[in-house]
PDB file of N, CA and C in Angstrom:
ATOM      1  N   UNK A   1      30.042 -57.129 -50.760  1.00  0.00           N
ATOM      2  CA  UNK A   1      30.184 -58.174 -49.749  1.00  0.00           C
ATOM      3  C   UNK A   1      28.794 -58.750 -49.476  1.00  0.00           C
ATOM      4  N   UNK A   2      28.558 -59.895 -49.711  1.00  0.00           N
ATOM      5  CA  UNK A   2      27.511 -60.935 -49.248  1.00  0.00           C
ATOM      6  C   UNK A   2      26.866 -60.631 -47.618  1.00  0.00           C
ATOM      7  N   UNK A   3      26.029 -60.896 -47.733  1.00  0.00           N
ATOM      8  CA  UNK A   3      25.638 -61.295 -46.138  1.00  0.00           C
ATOM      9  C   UNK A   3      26.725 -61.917 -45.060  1.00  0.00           C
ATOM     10  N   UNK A   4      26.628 -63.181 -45.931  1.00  0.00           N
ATOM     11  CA  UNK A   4      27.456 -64.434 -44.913  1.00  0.00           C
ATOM     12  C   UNK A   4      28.460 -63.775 -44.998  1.00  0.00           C
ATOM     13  N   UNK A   5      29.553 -63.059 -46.000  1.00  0.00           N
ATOM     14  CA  UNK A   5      30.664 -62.745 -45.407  1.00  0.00           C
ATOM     15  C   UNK A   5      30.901 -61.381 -44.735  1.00  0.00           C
ATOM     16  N   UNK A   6      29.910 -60.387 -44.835  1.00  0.00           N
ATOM     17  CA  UNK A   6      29.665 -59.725 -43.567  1.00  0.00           C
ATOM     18  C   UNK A   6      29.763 -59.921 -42.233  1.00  0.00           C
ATOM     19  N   UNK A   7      28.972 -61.065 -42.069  1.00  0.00           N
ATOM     20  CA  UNK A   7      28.248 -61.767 -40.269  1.00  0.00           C
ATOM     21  C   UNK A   7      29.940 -62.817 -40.535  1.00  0.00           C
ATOM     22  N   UNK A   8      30.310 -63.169 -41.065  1.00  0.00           N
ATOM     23  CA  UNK A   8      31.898 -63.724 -41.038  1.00  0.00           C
ATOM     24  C   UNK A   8      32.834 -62.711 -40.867  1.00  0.00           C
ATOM     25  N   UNK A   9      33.070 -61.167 -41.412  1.00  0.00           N
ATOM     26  CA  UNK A   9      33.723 -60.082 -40.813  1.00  0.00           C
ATOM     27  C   UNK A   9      32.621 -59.682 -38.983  1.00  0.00           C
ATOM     28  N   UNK A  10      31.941 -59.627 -39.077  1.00  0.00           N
ATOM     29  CA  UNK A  10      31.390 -59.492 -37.453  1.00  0.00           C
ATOM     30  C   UNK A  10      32.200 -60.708 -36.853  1.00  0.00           C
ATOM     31  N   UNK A  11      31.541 -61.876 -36.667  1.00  0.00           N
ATOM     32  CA  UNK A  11      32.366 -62.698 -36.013  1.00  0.00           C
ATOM     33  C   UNK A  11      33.695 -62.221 -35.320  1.00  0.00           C
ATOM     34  N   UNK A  12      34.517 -62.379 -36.858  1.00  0.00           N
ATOM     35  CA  UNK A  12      36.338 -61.873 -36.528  1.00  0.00           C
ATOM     36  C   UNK A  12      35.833 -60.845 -35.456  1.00  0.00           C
ATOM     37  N   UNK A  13      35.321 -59.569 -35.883  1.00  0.00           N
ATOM     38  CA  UNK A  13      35.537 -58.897 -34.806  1.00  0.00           C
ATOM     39  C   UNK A  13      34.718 -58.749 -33.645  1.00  0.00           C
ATOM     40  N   UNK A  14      33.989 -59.289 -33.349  1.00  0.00           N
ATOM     41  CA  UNK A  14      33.158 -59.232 -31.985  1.00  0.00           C
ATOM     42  C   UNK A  14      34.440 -60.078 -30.906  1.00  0.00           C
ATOM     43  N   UNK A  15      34.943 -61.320 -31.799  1.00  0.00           N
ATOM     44  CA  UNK A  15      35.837 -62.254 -30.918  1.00  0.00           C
ATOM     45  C   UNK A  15      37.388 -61.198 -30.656  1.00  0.00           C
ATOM     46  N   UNK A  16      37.673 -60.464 -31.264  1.00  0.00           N
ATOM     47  CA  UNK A  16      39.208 -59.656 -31.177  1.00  0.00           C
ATOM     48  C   UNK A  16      38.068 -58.866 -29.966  1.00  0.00           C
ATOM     49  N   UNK A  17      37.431 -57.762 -30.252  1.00  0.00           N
ATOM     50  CA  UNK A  17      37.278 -57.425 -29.049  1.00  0.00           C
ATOM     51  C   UNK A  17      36.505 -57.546 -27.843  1.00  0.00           C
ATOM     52  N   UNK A  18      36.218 -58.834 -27.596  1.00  0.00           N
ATOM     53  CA  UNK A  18      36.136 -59.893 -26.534  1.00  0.00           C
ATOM     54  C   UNK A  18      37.106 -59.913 -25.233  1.00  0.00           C
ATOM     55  N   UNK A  19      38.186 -59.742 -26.627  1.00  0.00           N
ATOM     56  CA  UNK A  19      39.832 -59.800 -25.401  1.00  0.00           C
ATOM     57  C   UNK A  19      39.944 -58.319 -25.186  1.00  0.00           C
ATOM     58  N   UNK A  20      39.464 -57.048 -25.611  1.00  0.00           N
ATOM     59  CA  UNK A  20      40.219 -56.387 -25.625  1.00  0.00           C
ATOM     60  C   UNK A  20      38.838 -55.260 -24.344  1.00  0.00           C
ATOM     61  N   UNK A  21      37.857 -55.236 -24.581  1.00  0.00           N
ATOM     62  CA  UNK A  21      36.363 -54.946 -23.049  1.00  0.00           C
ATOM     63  C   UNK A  21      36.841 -55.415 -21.968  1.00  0.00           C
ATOM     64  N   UNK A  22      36.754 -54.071 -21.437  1.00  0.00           N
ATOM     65  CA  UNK A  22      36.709 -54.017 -20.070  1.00  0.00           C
ATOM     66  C   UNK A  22      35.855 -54.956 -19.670  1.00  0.00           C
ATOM     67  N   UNK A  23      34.724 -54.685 -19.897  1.00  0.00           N
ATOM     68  CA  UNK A  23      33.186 -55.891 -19.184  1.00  0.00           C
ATOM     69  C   UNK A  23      33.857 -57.164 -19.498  1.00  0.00           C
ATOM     70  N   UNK A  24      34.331 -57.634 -20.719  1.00  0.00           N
ATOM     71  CA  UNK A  24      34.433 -58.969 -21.095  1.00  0.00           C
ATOM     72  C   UNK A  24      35.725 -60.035 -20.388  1.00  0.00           C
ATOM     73  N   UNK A  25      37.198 -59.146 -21.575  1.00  0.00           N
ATOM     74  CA  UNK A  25      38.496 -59.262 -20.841  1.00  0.00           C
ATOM     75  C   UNK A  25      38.050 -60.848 -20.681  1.00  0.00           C
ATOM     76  N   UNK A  26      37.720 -61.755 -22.264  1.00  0.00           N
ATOM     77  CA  UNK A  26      37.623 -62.613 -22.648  1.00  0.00           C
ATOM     78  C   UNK A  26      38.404 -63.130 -23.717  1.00  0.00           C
ATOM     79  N   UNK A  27      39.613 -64.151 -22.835  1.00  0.00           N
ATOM     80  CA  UNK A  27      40.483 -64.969 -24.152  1.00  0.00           C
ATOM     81  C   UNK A  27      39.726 -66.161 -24.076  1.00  0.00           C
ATOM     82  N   UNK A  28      39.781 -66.505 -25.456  1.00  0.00           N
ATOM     83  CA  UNK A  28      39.578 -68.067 -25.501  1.00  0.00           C
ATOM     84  C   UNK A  28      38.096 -68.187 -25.892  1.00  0.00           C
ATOM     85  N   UNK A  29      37.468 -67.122 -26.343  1.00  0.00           N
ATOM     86  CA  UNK A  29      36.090 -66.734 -26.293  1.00  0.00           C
ATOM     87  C   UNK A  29      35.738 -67.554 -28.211  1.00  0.00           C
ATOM     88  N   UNK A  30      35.615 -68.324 -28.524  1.00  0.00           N
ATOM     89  CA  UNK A  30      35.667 -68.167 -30.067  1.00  0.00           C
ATOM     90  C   UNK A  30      34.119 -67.731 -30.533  1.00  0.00           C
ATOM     91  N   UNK A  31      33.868 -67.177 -32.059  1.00  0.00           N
ATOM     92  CA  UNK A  31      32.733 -66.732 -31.742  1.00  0.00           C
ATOM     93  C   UNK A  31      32.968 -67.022 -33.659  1.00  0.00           C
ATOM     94  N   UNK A  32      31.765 -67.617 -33.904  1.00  0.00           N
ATOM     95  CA  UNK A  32      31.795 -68.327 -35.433  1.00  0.00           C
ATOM     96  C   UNK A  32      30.039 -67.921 -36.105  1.00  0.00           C
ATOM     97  N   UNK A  33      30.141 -67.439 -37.316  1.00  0.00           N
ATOM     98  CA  UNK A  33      28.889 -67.242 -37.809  1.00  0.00           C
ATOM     99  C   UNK A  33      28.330 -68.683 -38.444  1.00  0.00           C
ATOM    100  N   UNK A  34      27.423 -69.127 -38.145  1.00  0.00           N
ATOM    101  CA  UNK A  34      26.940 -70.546 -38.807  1.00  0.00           C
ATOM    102  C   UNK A  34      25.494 -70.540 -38.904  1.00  0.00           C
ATOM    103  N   UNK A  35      25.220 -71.013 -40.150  1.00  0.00           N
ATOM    104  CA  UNK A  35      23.293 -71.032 -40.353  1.00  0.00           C
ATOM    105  C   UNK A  35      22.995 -69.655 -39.837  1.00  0.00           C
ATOM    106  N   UNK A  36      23.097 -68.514 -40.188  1.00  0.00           N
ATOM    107  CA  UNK A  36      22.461 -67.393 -39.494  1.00  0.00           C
ATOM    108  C   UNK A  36      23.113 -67.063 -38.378  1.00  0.00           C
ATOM    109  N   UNK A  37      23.677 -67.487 -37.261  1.00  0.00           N
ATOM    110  CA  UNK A  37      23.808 -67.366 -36.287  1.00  0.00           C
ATOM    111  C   UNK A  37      25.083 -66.453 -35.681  1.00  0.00           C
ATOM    112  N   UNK A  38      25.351 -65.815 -35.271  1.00  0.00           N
ATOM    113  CA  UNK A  38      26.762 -66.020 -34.305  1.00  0.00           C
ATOM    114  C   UNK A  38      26.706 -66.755 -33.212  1.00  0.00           C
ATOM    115  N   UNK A  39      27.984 -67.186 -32.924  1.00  0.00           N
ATOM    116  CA  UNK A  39      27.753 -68.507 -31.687  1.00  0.00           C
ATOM    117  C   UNK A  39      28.871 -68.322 -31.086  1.00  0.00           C
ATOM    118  N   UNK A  40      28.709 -68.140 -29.677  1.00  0.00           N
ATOM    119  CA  UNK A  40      29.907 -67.504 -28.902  1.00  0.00           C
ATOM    120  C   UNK A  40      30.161 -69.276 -27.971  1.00  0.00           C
ATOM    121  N   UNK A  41      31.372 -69.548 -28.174  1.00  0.00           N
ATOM    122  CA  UNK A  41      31.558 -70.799 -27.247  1.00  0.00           C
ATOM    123  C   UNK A  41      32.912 -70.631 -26.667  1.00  0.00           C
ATOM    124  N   UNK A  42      33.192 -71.393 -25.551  1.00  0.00           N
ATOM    125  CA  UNK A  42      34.749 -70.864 -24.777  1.00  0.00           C
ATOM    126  C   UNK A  42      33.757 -71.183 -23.173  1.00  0.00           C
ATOM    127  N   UNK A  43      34.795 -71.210 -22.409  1.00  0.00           N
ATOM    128  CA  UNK A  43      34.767 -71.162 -21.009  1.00  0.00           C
ATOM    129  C   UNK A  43      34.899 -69.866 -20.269  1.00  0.00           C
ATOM    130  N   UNK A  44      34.145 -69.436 -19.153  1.00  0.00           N
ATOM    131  CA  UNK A  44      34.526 -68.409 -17.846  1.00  0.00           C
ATOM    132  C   UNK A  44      34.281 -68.985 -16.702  1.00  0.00           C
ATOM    133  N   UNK A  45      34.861 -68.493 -15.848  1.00  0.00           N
ATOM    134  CA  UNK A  45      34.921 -68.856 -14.650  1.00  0.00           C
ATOM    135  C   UNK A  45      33.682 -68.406 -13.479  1.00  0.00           C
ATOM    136  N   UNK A  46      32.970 -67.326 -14.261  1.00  0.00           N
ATOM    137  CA  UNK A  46      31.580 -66.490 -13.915  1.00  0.00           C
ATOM    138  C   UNK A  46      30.540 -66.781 -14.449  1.00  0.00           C
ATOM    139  N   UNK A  47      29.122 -66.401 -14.232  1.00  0.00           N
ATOM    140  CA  UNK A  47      27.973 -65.924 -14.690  1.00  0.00           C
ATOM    141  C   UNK A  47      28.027 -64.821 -15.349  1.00  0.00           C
ATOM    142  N   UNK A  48      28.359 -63.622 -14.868  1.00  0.00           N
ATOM    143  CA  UNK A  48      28.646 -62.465 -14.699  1.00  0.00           C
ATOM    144  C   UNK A  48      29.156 -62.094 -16.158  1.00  0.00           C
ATOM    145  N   UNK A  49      30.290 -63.076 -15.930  1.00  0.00           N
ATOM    146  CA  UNK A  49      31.273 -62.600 -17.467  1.00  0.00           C
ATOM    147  C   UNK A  49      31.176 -63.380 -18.062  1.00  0.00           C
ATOM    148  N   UNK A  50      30.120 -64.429 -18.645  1.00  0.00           N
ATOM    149  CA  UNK A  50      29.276 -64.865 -19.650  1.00  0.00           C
ATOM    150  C   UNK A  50      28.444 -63.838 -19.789  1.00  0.00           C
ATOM    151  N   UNK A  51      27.570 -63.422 -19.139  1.00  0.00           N
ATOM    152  CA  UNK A  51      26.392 -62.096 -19.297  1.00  0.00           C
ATOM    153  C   UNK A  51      27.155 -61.285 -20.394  1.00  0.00           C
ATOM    154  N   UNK A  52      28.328 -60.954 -19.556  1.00  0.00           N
ATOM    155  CA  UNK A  52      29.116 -59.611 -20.097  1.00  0.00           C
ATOM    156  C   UNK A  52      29.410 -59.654 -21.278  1.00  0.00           C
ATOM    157  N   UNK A  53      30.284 -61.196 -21.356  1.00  0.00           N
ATOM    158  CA  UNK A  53      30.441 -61.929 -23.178  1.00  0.00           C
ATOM    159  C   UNK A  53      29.300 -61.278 -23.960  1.00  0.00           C
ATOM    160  N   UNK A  54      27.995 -62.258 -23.869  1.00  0.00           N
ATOM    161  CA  UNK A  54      26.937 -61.739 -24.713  1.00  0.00           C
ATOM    162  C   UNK A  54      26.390 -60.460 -25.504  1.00  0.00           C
ATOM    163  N   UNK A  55      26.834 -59.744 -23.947  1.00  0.00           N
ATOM    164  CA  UNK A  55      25.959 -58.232 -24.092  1.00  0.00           C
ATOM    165  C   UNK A  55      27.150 -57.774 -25.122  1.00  0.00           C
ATOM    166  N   UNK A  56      28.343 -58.046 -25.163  1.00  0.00           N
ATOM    167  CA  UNK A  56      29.231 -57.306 -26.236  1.00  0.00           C
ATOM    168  C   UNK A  56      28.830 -57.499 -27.496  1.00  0.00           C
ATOM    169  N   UNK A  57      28.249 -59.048 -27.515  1.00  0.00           N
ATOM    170  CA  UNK A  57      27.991 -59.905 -28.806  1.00  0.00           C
ATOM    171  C   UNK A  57      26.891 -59.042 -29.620  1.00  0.00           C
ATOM    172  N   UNK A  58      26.322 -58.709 -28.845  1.00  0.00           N
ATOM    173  CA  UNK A  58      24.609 -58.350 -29.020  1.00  0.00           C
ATOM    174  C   UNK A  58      25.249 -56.755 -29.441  1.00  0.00           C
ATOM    175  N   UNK A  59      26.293 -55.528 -29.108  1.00  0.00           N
ATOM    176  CA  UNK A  59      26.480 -54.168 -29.652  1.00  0.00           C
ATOM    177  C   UNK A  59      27.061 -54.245 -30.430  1.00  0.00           C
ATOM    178  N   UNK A  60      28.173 -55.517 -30.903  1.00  0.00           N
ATOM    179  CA  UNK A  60      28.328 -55.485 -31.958  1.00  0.00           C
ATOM    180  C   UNK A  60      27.547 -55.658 -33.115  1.00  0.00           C
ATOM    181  N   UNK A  61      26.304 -56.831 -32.856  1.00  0.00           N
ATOM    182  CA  UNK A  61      26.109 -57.706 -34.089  1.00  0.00           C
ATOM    183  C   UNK A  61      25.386 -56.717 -34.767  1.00  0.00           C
ATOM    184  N   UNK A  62      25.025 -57.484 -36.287  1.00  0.00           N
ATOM    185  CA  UNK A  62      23.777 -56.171 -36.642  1.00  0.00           C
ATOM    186  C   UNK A  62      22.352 -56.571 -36.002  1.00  0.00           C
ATOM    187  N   UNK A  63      21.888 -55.804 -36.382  1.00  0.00           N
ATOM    188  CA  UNK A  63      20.506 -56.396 -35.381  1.00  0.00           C
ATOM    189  C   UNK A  63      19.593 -57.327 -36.762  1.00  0.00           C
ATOM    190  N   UNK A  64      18.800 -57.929 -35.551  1.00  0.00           N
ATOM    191  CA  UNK A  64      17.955 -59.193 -36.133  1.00  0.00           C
ATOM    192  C   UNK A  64      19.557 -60.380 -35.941  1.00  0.00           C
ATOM    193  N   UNK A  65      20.235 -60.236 -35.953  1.00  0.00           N
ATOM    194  CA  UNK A  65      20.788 -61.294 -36.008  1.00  0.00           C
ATOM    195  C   UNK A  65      20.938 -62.557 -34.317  1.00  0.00           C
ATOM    196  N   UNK A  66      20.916 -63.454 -34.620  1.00  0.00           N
ATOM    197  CA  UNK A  66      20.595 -64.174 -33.412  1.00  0.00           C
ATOM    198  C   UNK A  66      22.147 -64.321 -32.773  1.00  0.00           C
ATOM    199  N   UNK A  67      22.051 -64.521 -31.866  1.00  0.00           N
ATOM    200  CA  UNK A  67      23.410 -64.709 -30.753  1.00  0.00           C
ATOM    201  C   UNK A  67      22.988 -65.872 -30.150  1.00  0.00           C
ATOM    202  N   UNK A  68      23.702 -66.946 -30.482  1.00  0.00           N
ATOM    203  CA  UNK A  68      23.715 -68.232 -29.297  1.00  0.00           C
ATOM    204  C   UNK A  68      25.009 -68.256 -28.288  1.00  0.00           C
ATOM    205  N   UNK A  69      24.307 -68.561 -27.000  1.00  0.00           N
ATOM    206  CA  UNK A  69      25.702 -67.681 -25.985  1.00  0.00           C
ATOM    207  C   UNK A  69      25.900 -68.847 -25.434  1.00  0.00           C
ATOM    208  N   UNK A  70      27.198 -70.012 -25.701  1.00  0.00           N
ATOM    209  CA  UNK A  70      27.037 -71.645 -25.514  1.00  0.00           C
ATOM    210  C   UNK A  70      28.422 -71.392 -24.566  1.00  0.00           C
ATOM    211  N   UNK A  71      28.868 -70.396 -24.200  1.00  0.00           N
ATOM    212  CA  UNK A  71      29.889 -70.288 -23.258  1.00  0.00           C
ATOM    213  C   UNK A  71      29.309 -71.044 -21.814  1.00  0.00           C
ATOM    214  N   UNK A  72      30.724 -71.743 -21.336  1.00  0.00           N
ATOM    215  CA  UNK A  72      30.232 -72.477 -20.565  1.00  0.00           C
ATOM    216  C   UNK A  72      31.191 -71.627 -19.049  1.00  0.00           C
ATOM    217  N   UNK A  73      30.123 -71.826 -18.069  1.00  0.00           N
ATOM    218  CA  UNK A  73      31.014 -71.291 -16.488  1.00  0.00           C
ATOM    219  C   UNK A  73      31.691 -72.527 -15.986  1.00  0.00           C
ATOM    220  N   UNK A  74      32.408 -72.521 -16.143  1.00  0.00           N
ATOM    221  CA  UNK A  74      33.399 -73.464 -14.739  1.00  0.00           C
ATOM    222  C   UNK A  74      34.041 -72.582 -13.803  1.00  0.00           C
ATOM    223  N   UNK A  75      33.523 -73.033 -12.541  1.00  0.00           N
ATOM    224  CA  UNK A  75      34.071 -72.508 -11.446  1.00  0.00           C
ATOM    225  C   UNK A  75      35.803 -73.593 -11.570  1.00  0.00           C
ATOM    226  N   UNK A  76      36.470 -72.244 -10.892  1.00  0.00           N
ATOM    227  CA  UNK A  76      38.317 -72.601 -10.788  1.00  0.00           C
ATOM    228  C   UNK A  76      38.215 -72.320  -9.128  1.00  0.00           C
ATOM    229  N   UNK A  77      38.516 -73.724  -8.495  1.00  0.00           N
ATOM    230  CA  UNK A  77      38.261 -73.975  -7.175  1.00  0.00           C
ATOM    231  C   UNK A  77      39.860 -72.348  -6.861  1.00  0.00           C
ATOM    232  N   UNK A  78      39.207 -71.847  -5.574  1.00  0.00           N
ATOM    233  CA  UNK A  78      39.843 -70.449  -5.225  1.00  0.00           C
ATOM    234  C   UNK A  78      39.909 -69.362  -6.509  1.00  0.00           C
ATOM    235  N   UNK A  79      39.089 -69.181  -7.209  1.00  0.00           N
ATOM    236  CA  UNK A  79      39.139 -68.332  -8.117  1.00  0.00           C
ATOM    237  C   UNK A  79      38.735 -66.734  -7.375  1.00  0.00           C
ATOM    238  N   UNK A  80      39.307 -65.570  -8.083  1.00  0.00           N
ATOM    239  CA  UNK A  80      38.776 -64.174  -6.875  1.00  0.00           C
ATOM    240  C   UNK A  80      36.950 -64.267  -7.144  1.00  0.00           C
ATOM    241  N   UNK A  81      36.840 -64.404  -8.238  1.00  0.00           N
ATOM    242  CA  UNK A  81      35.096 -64.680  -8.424  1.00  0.00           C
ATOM    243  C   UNK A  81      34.129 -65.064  -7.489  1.00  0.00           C
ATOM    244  N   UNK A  82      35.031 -66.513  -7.331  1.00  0.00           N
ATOM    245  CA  UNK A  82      33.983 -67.571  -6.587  1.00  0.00           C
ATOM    246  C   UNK A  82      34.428 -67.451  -5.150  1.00  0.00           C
ATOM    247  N   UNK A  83      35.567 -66.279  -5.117  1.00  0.00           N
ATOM    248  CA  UNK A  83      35.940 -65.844  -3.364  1.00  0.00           C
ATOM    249  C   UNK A  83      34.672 -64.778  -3.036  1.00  0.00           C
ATOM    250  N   UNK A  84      34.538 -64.043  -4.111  1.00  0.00           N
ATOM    251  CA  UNK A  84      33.291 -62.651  -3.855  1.00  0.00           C
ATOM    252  C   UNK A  84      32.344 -63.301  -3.615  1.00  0.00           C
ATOM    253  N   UNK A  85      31.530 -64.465  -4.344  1.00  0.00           N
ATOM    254  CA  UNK A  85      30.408 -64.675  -4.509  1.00  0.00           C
ATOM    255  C   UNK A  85      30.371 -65.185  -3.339  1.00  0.00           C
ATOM    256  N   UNK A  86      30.973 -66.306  -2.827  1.00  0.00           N
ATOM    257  CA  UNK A  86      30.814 -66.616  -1.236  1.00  0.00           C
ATOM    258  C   UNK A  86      30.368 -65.633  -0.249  1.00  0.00           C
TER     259      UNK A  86
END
């Protein structure tokens, strides 16, 4: 197996268990190897659980490899999140 299709088997699985972390308990998370990279993009409703996204990104990947973390927070007006953080 090649490099690229290595960091293309990471991908697949960093994104399956995205959904499946406690910390993360991230659908919708897509996470694609490109130019070197993994690149995590998708929406949360937190800071917190963007952080959390990443840090999964980062025990899976192999190391040296770069993580771009392009997940974006949108607050969901009454979300329990943005009830705590208040």
């Amino acid at each position: 197996m090649n490099d690229d299709a290595q960091l293309a088997y990471v991908a697949e699985h960093v994104e399956q268990r995205l959904s499946t972390d406690e910390r993360a308990h991230a659908l919708g998370i897509s996470v694609k190897y490109e130019d070197g990279q993994l690149i995590l993009s998708g929406q949360v409703n937190c800071e917190s659980r963007r952080q959390d996204i990443e840090q999964v990104a980062r025990e899976l990947a192999p190391p040296g490899v770069d993580i771009q973390n392009r997940v974006e927070v949108t607050r969901i007006e009454g979300s329990v999140e943005e009830e705590v953080v208040e």
